[in-house]
C-alpha atoms as a PDB file:
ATOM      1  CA  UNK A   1      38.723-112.192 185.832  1.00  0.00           C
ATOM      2  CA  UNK A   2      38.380-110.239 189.295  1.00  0.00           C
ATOM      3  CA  UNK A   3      37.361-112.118 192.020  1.00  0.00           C
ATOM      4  CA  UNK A   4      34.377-111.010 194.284  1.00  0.00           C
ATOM      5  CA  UNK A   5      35.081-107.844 196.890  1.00  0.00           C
ATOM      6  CA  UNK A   6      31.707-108.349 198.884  1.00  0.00           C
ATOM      7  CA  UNK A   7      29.059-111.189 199.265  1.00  0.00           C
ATOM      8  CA  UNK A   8      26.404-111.212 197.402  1.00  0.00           C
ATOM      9  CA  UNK A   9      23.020-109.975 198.123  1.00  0.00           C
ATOM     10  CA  UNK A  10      19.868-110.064 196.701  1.00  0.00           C
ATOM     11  CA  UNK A  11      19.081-108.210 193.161  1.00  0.00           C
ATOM     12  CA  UNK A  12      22.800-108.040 192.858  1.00  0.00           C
ATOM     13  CA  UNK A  13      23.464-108.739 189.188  1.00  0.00           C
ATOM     14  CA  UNK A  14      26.064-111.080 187.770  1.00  0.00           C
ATOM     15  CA  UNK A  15      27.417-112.848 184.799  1.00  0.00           C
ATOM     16  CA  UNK A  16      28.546-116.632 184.890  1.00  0.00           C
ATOM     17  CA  UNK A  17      31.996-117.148 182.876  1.00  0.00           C
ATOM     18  CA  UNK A  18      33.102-120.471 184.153  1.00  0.00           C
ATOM     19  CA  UNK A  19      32.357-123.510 185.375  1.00  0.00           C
ATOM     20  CA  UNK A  20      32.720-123.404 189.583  1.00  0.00           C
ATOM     21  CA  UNK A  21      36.112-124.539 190.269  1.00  0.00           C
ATOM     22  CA  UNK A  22      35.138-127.261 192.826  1.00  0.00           C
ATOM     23  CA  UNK A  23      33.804-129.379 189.874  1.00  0.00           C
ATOM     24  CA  UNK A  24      37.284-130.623 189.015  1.00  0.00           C
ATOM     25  CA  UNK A  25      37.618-131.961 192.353  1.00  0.00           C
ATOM     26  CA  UNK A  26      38.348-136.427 192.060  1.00  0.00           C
ATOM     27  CA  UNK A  27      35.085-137.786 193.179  1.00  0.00           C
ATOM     28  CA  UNK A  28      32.873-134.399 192.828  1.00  0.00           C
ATOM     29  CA  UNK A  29      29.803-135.608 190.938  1.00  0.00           C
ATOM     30  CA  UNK A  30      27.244-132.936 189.286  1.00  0.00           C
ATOM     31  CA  UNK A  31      24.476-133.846 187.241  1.00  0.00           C
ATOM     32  CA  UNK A  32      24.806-133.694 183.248  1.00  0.00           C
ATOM     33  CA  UNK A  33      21.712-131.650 182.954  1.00  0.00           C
ATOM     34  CA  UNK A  34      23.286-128.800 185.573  1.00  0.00           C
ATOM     35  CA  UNK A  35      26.350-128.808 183.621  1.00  0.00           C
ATOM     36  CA  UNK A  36      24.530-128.070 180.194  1.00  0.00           C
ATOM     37  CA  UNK A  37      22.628-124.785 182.522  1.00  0.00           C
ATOM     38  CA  UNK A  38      25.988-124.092 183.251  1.00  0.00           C
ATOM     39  CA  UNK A  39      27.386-123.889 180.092  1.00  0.00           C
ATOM     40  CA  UNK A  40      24.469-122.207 177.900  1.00  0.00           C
ATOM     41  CA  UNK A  41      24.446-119.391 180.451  1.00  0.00           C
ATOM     42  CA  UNK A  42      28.525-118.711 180.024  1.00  0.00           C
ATOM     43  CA  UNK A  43      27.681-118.921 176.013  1.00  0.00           C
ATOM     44  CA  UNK A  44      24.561-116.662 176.315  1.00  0.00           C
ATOM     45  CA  UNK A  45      26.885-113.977 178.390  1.00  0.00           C
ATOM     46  CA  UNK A  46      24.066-112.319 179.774  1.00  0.00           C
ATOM     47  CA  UNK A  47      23.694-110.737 183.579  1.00  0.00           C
ATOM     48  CA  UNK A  48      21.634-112.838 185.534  1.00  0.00           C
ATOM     49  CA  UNK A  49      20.632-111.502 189.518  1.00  0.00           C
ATOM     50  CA  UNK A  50      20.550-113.154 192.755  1.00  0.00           C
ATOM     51  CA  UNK A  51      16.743-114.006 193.033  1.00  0.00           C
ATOM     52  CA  UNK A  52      17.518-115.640 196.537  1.00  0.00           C
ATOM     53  CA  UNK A  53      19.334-116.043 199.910  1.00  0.00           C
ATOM     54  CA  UNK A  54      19.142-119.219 201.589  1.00  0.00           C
ATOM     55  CA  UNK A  55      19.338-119.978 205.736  1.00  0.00           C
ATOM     56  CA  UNK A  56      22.890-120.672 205.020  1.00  0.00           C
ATOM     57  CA  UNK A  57      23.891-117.841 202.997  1.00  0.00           C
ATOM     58  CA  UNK A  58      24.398-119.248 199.659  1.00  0.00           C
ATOM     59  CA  UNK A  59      23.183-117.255 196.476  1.00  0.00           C
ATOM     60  CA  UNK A  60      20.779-118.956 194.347  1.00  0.00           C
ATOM     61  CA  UNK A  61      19.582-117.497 190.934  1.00  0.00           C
ATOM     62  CA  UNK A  62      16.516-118.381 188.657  1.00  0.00           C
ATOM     63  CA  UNK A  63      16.871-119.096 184.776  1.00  0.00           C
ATOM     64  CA  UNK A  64      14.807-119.861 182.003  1.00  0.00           C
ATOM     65  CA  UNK A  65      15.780-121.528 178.280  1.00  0.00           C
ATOM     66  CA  UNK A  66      13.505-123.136 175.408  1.00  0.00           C
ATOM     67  CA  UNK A  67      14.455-126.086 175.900  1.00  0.00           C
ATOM     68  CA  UNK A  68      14.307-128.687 172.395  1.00  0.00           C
ATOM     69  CA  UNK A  69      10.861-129.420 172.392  1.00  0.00           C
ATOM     70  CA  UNK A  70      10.159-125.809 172.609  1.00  0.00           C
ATOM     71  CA  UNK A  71       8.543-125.715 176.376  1.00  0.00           C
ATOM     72  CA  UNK A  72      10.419-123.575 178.659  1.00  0.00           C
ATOM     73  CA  UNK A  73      12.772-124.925 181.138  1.00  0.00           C
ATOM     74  CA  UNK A  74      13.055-123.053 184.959  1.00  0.00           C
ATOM     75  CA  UNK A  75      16.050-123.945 186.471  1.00  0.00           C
ATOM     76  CA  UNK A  76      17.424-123.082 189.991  1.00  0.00           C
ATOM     77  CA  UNK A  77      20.966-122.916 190.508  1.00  0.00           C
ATOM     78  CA  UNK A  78      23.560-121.935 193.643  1.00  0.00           C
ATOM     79  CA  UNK A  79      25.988-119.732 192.486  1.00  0.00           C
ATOM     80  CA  UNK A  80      29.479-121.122 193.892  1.00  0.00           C
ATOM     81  CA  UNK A  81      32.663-118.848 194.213  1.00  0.00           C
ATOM     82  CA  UNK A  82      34.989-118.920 191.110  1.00  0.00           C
ATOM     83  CA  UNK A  83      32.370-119.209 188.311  1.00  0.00           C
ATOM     84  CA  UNK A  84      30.993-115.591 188.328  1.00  0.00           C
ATOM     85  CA  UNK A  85      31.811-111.694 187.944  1.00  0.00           C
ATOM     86  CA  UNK A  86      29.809-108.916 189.357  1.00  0.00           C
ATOM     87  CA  UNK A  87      27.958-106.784 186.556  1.00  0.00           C
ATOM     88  CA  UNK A  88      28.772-103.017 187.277  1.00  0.00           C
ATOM     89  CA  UNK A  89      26.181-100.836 185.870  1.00  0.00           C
ATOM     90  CA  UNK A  90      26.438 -98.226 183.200  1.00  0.00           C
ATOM     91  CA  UNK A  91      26.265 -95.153 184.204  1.00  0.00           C
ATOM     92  CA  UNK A  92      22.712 -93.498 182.187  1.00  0.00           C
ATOM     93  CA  UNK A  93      22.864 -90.328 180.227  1.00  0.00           C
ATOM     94  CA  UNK A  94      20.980 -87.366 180.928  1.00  0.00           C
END
């Protein structure tokens, strides 16, 4: 997998294919319920875009699953170097 050329910016589209890296770090503790958003959107392999930029420059992108009891589940997530690729377009026919 490439890694990024350019940061991010808003509306950019991407596709999450592994967990970020930094997880593996000793003592680097992330929630169990993040993880699981994590790892349904690498199975569902769908583009996802940057719905924000924070004050500090970090990406942030907006999800939604059923969840088990059939209510749908919002989630929030910063998008961390290492986990994603960019989505290039298709190019349309005329």
């Amino acid at each position: 997998m490439s890694t990024p050329t350019a940061p991010l910016k808003l509306g950019d589209r991407i596709r999450i294919v592994r967990l970020p890296p930094e997880w593996k770090t000793a003592n680097y503790h992330v929630t169990r319920s993040t993880r699981e958003v994590f790892r349904r959107l690498i199975a569902r392999r769908r583009p996802i875009r940057i719905n924000e930029i924070d004050e500090r420059g970090l990406p942030w992108i907006r999800c939604q699953f059923i969840g088990r009891t059939g209510r749908k589940e919002i989630h929030f997530l910063v998008i961390d170097d290492g986990c994603w690729v960019r989505v290039i377009p298709r190019k349309r026919r005329k």
